[in-house]
Protein backbone atom coordinates (compact mmCIF):
# COMPACT_ATOMS: atom_id res chain seq x y z
CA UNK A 1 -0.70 31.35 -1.80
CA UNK A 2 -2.84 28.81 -3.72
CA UNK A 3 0.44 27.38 -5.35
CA UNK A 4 1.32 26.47 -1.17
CA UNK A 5 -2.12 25.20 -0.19
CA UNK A 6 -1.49 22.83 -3.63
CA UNK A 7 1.94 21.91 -2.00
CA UNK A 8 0.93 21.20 1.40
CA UNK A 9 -2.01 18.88 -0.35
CA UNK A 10 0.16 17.31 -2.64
CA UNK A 11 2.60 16.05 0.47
CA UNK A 12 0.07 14.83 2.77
CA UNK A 13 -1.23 12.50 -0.24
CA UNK A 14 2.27 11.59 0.24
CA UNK A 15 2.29 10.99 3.52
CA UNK A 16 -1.13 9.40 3.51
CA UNK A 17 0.02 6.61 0.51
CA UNK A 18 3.50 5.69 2.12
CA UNK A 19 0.88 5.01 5.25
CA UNK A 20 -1.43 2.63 3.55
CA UNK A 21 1.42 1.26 1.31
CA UNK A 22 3.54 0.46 5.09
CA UNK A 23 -0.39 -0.86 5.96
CA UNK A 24 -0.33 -3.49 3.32
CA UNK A 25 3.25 -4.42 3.36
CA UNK A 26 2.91 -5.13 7.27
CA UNK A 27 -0.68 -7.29 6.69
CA UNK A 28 1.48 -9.32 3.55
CA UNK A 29 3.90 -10.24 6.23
CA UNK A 30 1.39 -11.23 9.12
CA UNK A 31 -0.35 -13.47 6.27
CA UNK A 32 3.17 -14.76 5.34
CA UNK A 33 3.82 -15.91 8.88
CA UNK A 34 0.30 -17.51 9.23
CA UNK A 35 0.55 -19.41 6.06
CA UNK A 36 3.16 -21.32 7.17
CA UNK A 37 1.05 -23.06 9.90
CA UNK A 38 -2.16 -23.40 7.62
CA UNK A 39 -3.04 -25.96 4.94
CA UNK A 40 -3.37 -25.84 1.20
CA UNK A 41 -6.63 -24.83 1.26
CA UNK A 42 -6.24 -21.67 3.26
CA UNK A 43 -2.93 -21.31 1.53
CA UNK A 44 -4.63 -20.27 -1.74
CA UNK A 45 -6.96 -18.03 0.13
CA UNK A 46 -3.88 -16.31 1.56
CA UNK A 47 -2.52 -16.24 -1.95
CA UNK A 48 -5.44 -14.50 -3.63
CA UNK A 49 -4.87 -12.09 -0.97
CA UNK A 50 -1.45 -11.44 -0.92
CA UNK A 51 -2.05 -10.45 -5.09
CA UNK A 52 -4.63 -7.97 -3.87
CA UNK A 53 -2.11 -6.33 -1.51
CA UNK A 54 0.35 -6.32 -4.20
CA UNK A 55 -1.90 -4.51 -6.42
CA UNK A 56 -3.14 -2.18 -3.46
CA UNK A 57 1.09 -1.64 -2.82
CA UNK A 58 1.59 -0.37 -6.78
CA UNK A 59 -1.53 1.67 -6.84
CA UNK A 60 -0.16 3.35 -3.88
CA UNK A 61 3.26 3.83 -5.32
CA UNK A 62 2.23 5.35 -8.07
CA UNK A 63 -0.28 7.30 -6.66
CA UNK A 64 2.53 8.37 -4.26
CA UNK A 65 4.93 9.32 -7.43
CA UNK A 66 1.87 11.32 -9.06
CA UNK A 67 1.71 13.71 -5.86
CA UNK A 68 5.48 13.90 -5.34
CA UNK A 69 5.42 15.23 -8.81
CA UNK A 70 2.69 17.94 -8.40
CA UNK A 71 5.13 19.42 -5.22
C-alpha cells in the first residue's frame, strides 16, 4: 500500500512541475510580445528575466524526470 501512496505522490509532482513549467513558458512569451514595443533599457530587464525563467523551466524538467522515475 505504501509503494501506491509513493506512486500517487510521485505523479502529482508530475503534474504539479509540467504546471509551473507551462507557467513560465506562457510568462516567457507574454514578455516576448511586450519587448517588442519597449526600449533597450527595459529590453535588458526583460532579458535578465527571460534567463530566470529558463532556469526555473530546466529545474522543473528535471525535477519532473526525477519523479517520473520514482513511479
Amino acid at each position: 500500500m505504501e509503494n501506491g501512496i509513493e506512486s500517487i505522490k510521485n505523479a502529482a509532482n508530475v503534474v504539479g512541475e509540467l504546471v509551473r513549467d507551462t507557467t513560465d513558458f506562457t510568462r516567457h512569451e507574454e514578455r516576448h510580445e511586450e519587448d517588442e514595443e519597449i526600449g533597450i533599457g527595459s529590453r535588458a530587464s526583460a532579458a535578465k528575466d527571460a534567463l530566470g525563467d529558463k532556469a526555473k523551466e530546466r529545474k522543473h524538467k528535471k525535477e519532473e524526470k526525477g519523479h517520473k522515475q520514482a513511479i
